[in-house]
Protein backbone atom coordinates (compact mmCIF):
# COMPACT_ATOMS: atom_id res chain seq x y z
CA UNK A 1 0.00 0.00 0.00
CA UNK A 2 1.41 3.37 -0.84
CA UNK A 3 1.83 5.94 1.54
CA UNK A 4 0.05 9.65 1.18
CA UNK A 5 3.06 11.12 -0.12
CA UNK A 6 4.07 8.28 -2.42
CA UNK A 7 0.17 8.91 -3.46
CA UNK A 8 0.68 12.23 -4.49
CA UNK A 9 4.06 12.22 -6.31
CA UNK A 10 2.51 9.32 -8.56
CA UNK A 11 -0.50 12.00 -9.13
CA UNK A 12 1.99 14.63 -10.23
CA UNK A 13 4.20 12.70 -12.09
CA UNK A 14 1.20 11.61 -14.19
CA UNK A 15 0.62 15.58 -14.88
CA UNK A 16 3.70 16.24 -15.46
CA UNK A 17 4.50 13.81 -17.84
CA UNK A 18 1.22 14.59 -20.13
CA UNK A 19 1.80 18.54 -19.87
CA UNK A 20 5.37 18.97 -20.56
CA UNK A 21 8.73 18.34 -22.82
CA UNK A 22 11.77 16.41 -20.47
CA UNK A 23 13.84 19.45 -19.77
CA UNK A 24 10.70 21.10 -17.97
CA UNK A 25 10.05 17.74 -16.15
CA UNK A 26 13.74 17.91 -14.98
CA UNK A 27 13.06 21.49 -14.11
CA UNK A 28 9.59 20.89 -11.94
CA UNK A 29 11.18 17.97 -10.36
CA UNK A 30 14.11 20.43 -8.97
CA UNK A 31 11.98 22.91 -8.13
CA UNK A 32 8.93 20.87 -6.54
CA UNK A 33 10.99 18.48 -4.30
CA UNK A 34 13.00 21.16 -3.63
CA UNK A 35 10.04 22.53 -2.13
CA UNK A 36 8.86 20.00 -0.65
CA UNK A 37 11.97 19.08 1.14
CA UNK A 38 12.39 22.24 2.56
CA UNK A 39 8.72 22.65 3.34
CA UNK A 40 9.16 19.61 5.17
CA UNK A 41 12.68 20.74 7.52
CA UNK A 42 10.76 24.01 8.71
CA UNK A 43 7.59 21.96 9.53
CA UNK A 44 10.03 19.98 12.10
CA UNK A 45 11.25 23.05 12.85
CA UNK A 46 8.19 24.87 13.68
CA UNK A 47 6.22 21.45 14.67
CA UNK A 48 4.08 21.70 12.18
CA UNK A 49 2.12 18.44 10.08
CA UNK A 50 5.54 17.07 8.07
CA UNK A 51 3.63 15.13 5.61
CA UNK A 52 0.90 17.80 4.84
CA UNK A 53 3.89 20.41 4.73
CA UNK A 54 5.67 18.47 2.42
CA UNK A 55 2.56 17.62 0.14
CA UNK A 56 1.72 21.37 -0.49
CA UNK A 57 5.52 21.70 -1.69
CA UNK A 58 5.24 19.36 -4.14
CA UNK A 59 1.73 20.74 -5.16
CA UNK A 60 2.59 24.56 -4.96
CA UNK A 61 3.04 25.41 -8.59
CA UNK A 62 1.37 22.80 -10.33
CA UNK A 63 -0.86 25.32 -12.36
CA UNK A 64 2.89 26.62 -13.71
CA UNK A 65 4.46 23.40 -14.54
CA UNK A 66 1.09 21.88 -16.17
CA UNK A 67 -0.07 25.08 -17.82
CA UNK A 68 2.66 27.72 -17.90
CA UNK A 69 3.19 30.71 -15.44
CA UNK A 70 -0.06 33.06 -14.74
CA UNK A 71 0.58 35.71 -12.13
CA UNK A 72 -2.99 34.00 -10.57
CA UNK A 73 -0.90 30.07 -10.44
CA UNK A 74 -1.19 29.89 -7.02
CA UNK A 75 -4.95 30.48 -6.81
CA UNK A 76 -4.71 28.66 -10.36
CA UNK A 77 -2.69 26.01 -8.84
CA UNK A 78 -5.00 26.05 -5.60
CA UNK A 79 -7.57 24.21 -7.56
CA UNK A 80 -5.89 21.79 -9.62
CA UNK A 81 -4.20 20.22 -5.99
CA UNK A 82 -7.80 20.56 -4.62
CA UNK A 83 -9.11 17.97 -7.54
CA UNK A 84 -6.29 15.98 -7.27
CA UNK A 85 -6.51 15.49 -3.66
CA UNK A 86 -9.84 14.70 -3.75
CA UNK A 87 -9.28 11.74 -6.17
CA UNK A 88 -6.67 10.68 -4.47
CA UNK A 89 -9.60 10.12 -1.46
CA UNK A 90 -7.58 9.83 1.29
CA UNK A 91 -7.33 13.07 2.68
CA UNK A 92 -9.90 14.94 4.87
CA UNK A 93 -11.16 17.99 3.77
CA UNK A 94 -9.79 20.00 6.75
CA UNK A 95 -6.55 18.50 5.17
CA UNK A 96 -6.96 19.46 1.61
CA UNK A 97 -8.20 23.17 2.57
CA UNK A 98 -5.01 23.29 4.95
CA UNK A 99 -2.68 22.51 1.51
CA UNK A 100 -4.93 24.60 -0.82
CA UNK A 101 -4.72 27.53 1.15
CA UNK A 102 -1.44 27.28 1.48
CA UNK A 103 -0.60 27.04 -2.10
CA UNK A 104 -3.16 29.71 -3.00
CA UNK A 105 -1.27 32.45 -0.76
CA UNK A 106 1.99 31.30 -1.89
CA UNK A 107 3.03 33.98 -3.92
CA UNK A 108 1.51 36.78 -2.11
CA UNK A 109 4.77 36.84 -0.14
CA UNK A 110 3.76 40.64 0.98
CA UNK A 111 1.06 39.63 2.80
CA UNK A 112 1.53 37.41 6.12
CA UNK A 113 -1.19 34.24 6.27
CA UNK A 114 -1.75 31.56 8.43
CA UNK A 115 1.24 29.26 9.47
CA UNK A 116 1.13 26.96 6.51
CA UNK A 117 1.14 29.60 3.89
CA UNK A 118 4.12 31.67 5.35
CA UNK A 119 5.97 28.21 5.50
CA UNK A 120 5.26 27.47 1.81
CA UNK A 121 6.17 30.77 1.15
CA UNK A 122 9.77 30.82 3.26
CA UNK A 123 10.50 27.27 1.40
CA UNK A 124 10.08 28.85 -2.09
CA UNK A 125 11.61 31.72 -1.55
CA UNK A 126 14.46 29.82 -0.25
CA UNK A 127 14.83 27.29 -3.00
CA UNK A 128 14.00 29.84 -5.60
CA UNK A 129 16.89 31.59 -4.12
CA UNK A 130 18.92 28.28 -4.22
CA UNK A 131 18.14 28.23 -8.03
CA UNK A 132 19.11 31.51 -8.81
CA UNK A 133 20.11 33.79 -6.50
CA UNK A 134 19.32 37.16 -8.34
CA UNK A 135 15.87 36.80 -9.02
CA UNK A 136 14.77 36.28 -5.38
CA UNK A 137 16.53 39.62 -3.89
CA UNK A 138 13.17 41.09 -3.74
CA UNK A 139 12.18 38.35 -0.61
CA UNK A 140 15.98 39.03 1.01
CA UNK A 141 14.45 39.96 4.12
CA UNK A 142 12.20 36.55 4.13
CA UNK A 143 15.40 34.38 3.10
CA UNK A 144 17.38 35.98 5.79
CA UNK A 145 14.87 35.39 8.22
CA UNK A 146 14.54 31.79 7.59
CA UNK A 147 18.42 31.13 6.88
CA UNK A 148 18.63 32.71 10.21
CA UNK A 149 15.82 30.23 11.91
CA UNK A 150 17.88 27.17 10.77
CA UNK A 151 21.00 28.16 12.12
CA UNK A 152 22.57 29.34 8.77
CA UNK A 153 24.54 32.74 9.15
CA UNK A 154 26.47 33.49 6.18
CA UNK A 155 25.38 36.56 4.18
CA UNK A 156 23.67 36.53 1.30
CA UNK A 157 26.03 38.70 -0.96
CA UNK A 158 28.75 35.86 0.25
CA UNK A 159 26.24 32.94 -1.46
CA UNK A 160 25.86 34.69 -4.38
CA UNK A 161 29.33 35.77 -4.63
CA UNK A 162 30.51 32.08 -4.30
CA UNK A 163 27.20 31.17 -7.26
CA UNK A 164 28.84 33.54 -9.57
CA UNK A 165 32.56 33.06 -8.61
CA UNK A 166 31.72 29.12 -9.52
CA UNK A 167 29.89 29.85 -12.84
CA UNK A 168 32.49 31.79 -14.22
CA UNK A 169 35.49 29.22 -13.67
């Protein structure tokens, strides 16, 4: 019998498979694990439901990767995790609105939510920050914040200092 998690990622790979050329697979799989991992070390961190945390990673921009980016992909994205965790039919609904919430407020990273949505949001900005540390300099006070929660001091101009320094050997 599969587990939740194992449910889910068989769910998604399905999606991504029919909705996308290999590179982007490669691409969502980064990203969304990614994600997911992450979404999973600050639930532990902030004792907060591990397998739901790490289920709305994976989910969080599903509308993107099946569809293409839409400024609207979380609310977008919101819905497609909602019918997919539904047909799944092992989650309660309390669960389900708990991970579609979360992935519907994920972008508004201006705005503070409930506990689940400012997680998803501090693992994405994070990884997204992992990925390419430019583009996520707009959410440096959110990375620096979180870096800061797990222990992690170095400065941010230092980690993309050493990103650059390494692409350009």
């Amino acid at each position: 019998m599969m587990n939740r998690i194992d449910s889910v990622t068989s769910e998604l790979t399905t999606l991504l498979t029919n909705n996308n050329t290999e590179e982007n697979i490669g691409e969502a799989y980064i990203h969304l694990y990614g994600v997911s991992h992450f979404c999973a070390l600050l639930a532990m961190k902030r004792n907060l439901d591990i397998e739901l945390s790490s289920i709305m990673g994976l989910l969080h921009d599903i509308y993107t990767y099946t569809h293409g980016y839409d400024k609207q992909h979380g609310i977008l994205g919101a819905e497609i995790a909602d019918a997919l965790l539904k047909k799944i039919n092992i989650f309660t609904d309390e669960e389900i609105s708990i991970v579609c919430i979360a992935i519907s407020n994920h972008s508004d990273k201006k705005n503070i939510h409930d506990t689940y949505s400012e997680l998803l949001k501090d693992a994405d900005s994070v990884q997204n920050f992992l990925e390419a540390p430019f583009s996520e300099l707009k959410h440096k006070k959110r990375i620096k914040s979180v870096l800061k929660e797990i222990g992690i001091t170095v400065k941010l101009k230092e980690i993309i200092n050493s990103q650059t320094s390494d692409t350009s050997q």
